[in-house]
Protein backbone atom coordinates (compact mmCIF):
# COMPACT_ATOMS: atom_id res chain seq x y z
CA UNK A 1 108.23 39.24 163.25
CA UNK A 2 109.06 35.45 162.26
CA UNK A 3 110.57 35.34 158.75
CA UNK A 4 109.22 32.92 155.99
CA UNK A 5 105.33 33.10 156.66
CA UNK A 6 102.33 34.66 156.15
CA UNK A 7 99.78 36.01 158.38
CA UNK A 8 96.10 35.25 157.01
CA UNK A 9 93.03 36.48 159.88
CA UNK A 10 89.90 34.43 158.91
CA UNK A 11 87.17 36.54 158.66
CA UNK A 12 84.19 34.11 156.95
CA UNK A 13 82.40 33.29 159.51
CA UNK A 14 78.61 34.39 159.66
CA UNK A 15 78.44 35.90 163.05
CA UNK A 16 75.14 34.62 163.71
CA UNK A 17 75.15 35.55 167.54
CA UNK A 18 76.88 38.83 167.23
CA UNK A 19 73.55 40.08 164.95
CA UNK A 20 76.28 39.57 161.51
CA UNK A 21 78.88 41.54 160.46
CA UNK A 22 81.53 40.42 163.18
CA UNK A 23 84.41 41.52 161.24
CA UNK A 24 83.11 45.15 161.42
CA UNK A 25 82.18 45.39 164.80
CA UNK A 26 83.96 48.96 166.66
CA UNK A 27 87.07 47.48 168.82
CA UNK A 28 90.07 50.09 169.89
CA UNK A 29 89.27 53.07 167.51
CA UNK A 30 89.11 50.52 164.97
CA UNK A 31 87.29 46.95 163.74
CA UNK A 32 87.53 43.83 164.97
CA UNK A 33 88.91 42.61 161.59
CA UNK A 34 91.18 46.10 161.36
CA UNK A 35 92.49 45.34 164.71
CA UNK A 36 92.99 41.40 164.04
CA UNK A 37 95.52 43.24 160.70
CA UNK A 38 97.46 45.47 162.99
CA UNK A 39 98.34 42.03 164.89
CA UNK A 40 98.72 40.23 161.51
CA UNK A 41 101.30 42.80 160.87
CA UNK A 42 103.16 42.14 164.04
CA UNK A 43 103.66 38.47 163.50
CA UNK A 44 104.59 38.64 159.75
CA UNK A 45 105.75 40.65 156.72
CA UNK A 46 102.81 39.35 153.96
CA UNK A 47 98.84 39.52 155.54
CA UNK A 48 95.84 38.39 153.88
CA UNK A 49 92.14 38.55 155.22
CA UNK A 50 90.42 35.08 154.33
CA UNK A 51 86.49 35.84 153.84
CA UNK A 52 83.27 34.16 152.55
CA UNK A 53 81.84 37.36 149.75
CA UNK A 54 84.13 40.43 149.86
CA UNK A 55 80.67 42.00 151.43
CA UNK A 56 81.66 40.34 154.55
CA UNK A 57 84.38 43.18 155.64
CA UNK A 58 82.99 45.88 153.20
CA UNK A 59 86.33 47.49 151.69
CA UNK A 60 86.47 48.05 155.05
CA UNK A 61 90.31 46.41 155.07
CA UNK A 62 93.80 47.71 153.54
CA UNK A 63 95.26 44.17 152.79
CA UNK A 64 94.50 41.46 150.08
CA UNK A 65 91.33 39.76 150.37
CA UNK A 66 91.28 35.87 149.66
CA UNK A 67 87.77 33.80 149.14
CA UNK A 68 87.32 30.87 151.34
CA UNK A 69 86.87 28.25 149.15
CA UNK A 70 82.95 27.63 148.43
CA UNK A 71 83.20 23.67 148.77
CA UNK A 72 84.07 23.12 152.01
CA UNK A 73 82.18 24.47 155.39
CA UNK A 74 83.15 26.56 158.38
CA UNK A 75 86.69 27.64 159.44
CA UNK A 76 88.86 24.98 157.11
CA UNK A 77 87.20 27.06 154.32
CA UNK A 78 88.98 29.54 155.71
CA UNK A 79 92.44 27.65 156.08
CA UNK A 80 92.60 25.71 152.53
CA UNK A 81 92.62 29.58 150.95
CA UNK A 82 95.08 30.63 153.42
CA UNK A 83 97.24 27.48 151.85
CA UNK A 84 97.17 28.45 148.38
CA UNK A 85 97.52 31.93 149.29
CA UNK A 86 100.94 30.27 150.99
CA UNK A 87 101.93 28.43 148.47
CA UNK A 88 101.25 31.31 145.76
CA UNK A 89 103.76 33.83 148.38
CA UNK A 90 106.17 31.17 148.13
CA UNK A 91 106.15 30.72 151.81
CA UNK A 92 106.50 27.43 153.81
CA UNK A 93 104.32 28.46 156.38
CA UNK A 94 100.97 30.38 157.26
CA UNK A 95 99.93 31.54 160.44
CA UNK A 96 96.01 31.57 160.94
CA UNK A 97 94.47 33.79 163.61
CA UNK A 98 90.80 34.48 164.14
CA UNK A 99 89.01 38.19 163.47
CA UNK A 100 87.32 38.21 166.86
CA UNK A 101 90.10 37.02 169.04
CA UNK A 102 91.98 40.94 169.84
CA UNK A 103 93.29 39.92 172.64
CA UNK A 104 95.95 37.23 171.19
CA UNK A 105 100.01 37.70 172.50
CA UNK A 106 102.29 39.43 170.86
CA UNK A 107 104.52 36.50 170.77
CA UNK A 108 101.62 34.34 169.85
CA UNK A 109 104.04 33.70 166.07
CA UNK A 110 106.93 33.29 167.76
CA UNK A 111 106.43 30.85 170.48
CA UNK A 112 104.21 28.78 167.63
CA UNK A 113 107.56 28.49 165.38
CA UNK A 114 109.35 27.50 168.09
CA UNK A 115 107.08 24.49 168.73
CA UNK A 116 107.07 23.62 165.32
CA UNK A 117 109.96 20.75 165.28
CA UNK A 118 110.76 18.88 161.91
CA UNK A 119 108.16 16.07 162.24
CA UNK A 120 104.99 18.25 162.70
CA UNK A 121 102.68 19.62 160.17
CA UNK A 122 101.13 22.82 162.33
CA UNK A 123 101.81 24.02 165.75
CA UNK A 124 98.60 24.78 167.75
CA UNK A 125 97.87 27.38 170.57
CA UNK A 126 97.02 26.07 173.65
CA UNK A 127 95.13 28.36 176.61
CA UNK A 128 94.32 26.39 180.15
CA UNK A 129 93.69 23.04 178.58
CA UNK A 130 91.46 24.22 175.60
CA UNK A 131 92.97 24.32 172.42
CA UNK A 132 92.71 26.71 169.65
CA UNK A 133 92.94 25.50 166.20
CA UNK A 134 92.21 28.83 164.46
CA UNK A 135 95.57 30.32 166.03
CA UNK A 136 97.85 27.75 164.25
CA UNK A 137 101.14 28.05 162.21
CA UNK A 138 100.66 25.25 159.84
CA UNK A 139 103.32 24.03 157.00
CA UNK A 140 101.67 25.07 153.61
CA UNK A 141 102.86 21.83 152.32
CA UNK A 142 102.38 19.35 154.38
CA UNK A 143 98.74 20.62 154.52
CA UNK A 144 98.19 20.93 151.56
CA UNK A 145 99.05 17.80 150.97
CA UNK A 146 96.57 16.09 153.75
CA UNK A 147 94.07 18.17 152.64
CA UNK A 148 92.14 16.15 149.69
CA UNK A 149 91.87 12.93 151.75
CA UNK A 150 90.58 14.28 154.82
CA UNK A 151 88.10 16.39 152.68
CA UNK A 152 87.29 12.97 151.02
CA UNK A 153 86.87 11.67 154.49
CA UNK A 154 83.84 13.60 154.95
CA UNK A 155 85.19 15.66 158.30
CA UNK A 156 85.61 19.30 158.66
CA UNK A 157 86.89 19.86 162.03
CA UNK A 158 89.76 22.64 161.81
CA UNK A 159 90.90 20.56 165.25
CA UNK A 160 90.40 16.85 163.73
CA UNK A 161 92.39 18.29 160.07
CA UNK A 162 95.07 19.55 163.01
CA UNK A 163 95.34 16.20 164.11
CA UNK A 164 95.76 14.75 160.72
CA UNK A 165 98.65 16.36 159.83
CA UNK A 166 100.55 16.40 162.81
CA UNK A 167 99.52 18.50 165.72
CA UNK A 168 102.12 19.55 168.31
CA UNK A 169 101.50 22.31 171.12
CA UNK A 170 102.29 25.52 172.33
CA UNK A 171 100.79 26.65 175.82
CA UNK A 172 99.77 29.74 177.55
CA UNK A 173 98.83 30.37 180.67
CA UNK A 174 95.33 31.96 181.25
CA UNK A 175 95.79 34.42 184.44
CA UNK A 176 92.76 36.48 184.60
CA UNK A 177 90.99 36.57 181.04
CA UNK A 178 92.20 34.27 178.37
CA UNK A 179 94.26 35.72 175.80
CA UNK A 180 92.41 33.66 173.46
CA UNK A 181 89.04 35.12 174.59
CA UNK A 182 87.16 35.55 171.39
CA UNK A 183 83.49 37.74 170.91
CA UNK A 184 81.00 35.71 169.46
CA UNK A 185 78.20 38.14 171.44
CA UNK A 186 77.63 41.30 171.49
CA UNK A 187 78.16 41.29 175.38
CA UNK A 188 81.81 39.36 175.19
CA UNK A 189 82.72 41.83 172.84
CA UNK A 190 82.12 44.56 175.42
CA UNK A 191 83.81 42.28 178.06
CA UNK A 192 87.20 42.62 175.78
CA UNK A 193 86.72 46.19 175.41
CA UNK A 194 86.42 46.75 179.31
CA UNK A 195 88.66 44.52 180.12
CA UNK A 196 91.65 47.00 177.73
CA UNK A 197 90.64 49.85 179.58
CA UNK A 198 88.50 50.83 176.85
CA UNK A 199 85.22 52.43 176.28
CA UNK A 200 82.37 50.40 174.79
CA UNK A 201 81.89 50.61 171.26
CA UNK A 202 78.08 52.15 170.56
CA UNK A 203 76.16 49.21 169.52
């Protein structure tokens, strides 16, 4: 567990190609979004689930639920709640991870603070030359700070807002399937749940 940060799993998306309601897709005994909160818990003390409408997970969760904010689109929705939901802990850093992503290492919060040097504003995972922006440890101030301009700027790219606070990496190896593998179909979903050994979930 790395002190001083909260773990927020965004869970807004509309999960268009999964037939909607990602978050509640069956995954180990469990959901997708209750499995991406037993990892939460791992990597810090404080979680949060990030969502569009409360509808989106159902009361379906044991944690706090934050609302993405309504005025910005896709995933930084996502991230400028899991700021202020920072910022309101007290905390001087978040950790962001994805609801349909279970496969994500264990030390995925720990290797991500040890990237983070003094100069950066969020530490990025990094899987076989792709990078993924939604598994981030950013610093709630420094982006926070960033965020109104680049808003004003017109982008949205969680990757391109990475970039404009100060993106440094941290890389893992992808032997056999990615650790950052994430389900956006009902069929990748079952890949994942093969590929733990696991039955797959009734559809």
């Amino acid at each position: 567990m790395t002190p001083s940060l909260v773990a927020v799993v965004l869970a807004g998306g509309e999960g268009r190609r999964m037939g909607g309601a990602k978050p509640l897709r069956r995954f180990a005994g469990t959901t997708l979004v209750g499995h991406a909160l037993k990892l939460a818990r791992f990597y810090g003390r404080d979680v949060a689930v990030a969502v569009r409408d409360p509808v989106q997970v159902a009361g379906a969760v044991d944690a706090p639920l934050i609302l993405d904010d309504p005025a910005i689109e896709g995933p930084l929705a996502g991230l400028a709640a899991a700021l202020r939901f920072g910022r309101r802990k007290g905390v001087a850093r978040v950790l962001t991870l994805p609801c349909d992503s279970p496969r994500l290492p264990l030390d995925l919060a720990a290797r991500l603070h040890a990237a983070l040097g003094d100069r950066e504003g969020v530490a990025v995972a990094e899987s076989d030359g792709h990078l993924h922006p939604v598994c981030a440890l950013w610093r709630v101030d420094a982006a926070l700070d960033a965020l109104p301009a680049y808003l004003a700027s017109g982008r949205r790219s969680l990757k391109g807002f990475a970039g404009a606070v100060g993106m440094t990496l941290a890389s893992w190896p992808a032997a056999g399937m990615d650790p950052f593998a994430n389900a956006n179909t009902p069929a990748e979903l079952d890949a994942l749940q093969l590929d733990r050994g696991l039955p797959v979930a009734a559809k």
